[in-house]
C-alpha atoms as a PDB file:
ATOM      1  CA  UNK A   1      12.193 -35.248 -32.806  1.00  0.00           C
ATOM      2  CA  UNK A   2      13.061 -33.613 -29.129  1.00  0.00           C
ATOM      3  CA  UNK A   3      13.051 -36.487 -26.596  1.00  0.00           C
ATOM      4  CA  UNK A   4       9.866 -36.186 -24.417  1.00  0.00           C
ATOM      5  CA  UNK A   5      10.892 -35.127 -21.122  1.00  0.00           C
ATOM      6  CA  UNK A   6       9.836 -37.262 -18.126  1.00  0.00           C
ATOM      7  CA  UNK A   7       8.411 -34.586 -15.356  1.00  0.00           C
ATOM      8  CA  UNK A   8       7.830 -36.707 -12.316  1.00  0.00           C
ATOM      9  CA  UNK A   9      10.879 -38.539 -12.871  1.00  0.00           C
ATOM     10  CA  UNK A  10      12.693 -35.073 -12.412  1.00  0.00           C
ATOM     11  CA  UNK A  11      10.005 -33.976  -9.890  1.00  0.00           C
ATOM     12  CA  UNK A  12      11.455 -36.869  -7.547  1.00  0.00           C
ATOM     13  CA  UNK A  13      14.859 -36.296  -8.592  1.00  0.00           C
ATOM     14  CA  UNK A  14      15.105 -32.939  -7.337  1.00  0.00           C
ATOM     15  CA  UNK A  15      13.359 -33.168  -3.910  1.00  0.00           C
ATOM     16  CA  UNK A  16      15.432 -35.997  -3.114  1.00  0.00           C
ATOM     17  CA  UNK A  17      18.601 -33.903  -3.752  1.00  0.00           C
ATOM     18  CA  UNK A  18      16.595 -30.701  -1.873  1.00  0.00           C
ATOM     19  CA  UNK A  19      16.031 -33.573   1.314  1.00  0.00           C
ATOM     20  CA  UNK A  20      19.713 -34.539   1.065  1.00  0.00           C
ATOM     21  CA  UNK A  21      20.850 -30.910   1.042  1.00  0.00           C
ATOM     22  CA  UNK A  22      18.794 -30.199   4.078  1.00  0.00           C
ATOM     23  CA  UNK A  23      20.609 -32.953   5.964  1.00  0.00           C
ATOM     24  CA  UNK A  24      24.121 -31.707   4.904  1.00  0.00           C
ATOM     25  CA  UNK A  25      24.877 -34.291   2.299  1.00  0.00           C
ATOM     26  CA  UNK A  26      26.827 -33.017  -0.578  1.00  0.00           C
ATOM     27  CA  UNK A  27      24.690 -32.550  -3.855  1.00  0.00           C
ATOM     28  CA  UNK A  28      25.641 -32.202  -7.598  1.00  0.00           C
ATOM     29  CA  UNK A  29      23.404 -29.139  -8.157  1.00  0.00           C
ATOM     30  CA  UNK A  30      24.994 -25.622  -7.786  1.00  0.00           C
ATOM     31  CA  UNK A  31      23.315 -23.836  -4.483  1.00  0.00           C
ATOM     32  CA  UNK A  32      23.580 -20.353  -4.817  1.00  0.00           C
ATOM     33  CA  UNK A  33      23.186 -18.147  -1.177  1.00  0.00           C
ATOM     34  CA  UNK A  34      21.330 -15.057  -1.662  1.00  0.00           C
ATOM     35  CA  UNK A  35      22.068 -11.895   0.918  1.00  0.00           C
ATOM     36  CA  UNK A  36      19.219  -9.949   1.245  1.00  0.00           C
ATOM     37  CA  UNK A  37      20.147  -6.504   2.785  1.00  0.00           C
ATOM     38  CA  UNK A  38      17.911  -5.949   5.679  1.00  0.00           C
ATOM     39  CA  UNK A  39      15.509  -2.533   5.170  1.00  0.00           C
ATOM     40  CA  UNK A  40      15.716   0.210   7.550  1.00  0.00           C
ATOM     41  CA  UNK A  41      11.905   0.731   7.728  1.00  0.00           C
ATOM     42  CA  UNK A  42      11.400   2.388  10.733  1.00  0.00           C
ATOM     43  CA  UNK A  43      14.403   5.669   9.546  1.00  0.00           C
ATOM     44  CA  UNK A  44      12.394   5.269   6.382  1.00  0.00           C
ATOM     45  CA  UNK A  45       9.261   6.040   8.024  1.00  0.00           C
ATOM     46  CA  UNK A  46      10.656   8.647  10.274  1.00  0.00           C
ATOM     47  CA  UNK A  47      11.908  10.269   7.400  1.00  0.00           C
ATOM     48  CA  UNK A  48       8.149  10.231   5.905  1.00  0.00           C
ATOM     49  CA  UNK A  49       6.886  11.440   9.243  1.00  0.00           C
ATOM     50  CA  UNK A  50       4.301   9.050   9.070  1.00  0.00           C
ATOM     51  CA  UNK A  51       3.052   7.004  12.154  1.00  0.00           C
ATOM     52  CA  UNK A  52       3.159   3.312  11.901  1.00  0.00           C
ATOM     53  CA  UNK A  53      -0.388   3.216  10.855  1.00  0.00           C
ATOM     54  CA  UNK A  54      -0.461   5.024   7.799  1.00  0.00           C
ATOM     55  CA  UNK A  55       2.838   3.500   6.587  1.00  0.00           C
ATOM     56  CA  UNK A  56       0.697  -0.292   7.066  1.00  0.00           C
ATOM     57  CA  UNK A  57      -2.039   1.414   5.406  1.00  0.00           C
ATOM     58  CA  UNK A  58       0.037   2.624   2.345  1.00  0.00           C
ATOM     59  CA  UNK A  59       1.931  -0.619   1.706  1.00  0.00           C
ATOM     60  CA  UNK A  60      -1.125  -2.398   1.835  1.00  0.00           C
ATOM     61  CA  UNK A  61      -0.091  -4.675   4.830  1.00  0.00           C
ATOM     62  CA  UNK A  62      -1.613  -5.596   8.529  1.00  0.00           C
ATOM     63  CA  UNK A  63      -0.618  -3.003  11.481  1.00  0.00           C
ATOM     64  CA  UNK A  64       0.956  -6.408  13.065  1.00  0.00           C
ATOM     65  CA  UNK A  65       2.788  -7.327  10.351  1.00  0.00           C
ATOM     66  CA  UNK A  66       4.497  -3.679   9.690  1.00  0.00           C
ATOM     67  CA  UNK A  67       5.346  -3.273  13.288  1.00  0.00           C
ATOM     68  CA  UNK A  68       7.160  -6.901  12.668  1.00  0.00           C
ATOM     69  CA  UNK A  69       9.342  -5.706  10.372  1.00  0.00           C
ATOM     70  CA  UNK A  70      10.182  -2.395  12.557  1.00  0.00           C
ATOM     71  CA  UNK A  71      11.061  -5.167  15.182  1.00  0.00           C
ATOM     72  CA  UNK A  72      13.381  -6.661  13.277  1.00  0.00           C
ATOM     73  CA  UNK A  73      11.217  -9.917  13.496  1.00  0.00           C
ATOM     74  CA  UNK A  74      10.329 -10.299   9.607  1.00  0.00           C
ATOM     75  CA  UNK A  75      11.368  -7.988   6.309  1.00  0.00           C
ATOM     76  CA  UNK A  76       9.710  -6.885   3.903  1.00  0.00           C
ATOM     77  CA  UNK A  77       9.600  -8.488   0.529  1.00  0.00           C
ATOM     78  CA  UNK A  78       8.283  -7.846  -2.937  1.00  0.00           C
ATOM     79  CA  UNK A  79       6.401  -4.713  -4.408  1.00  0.00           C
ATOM     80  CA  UNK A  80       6.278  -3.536  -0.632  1.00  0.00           C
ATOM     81  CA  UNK A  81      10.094  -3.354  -0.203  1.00  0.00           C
ATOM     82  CA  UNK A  82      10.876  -2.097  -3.618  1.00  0.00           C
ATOM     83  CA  UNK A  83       8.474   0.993  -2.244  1.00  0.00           C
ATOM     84  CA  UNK A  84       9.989   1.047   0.812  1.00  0.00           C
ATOM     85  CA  UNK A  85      13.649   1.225  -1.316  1.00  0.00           C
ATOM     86  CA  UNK A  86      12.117   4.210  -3.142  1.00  0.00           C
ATOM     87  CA  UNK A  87      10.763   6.031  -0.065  1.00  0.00           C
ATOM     88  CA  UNK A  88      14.558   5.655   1.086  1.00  0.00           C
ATOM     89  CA  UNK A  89      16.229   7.377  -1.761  1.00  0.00           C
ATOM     90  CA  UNK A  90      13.364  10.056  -2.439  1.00  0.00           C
ATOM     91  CA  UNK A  91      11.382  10.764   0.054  1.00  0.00           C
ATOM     92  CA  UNK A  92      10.290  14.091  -0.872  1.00  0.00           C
ATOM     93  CA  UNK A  93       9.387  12.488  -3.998  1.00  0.00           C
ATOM     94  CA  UNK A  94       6.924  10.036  -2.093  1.00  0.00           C
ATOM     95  CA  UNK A  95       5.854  12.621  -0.189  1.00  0.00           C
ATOM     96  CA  UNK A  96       4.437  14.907  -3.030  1.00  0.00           C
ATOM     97  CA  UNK A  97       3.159  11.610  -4.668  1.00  0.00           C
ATOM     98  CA  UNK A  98       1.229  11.068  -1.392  1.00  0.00           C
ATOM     99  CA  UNK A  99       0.209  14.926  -1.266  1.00  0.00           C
ATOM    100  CA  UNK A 100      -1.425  14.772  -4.657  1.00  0.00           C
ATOM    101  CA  UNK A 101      -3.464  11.182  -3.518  1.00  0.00           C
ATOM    102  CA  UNK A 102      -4.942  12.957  -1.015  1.00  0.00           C
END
């Protein structure tokens, strides 16, 4: 029979390696750095010809928080920069998908 595993045990285990890690101290575990490609949103929306409005409207997110991202101040992130990926590579694609919406 499996050995029942103790949760909390490895609960504590691993925030006490993620609170040495944050002050520098080396750590057994394997930390793996992620580079996230920033998204061009504002070209993308040009390319759209869409004012900053509709494009908040379409990917379902606040006027601030779209004009954040054009800023540079935030990126995107989930289903709303996997759109914003597509709209980059076919745009006349999104654009007839938009078109027929309507």
């Amino acid at each position: 029979m499996a050995r029942k595993k103790n949760i909390a045990g490895e609960l504590i285990a691993s925030m006490q390696e993620a609170l040495a890690h944050a002050a520098g101290k080396p750590v057994k575990a394997r930390v793996t750095k992620v580079r996230i490609v920033p998204v061009d949103v504002k070209a993308i929306r040009a390319k759209l010809t869409m004012t900053q409005e509709q494009m908040a409207l379409l990917l379902g997110v606040s006027l601030s928080g779209y004009r954040k991202w054009e800023q540079g101040a935030r990126q995107p992130h989930g289903a709303a920069r996997t759109l914003l990926r597509v709209m980059e590579q076919e745009p006349a694609a999104v654009a007839r998908v938009l078109k027929r919406a309507a």
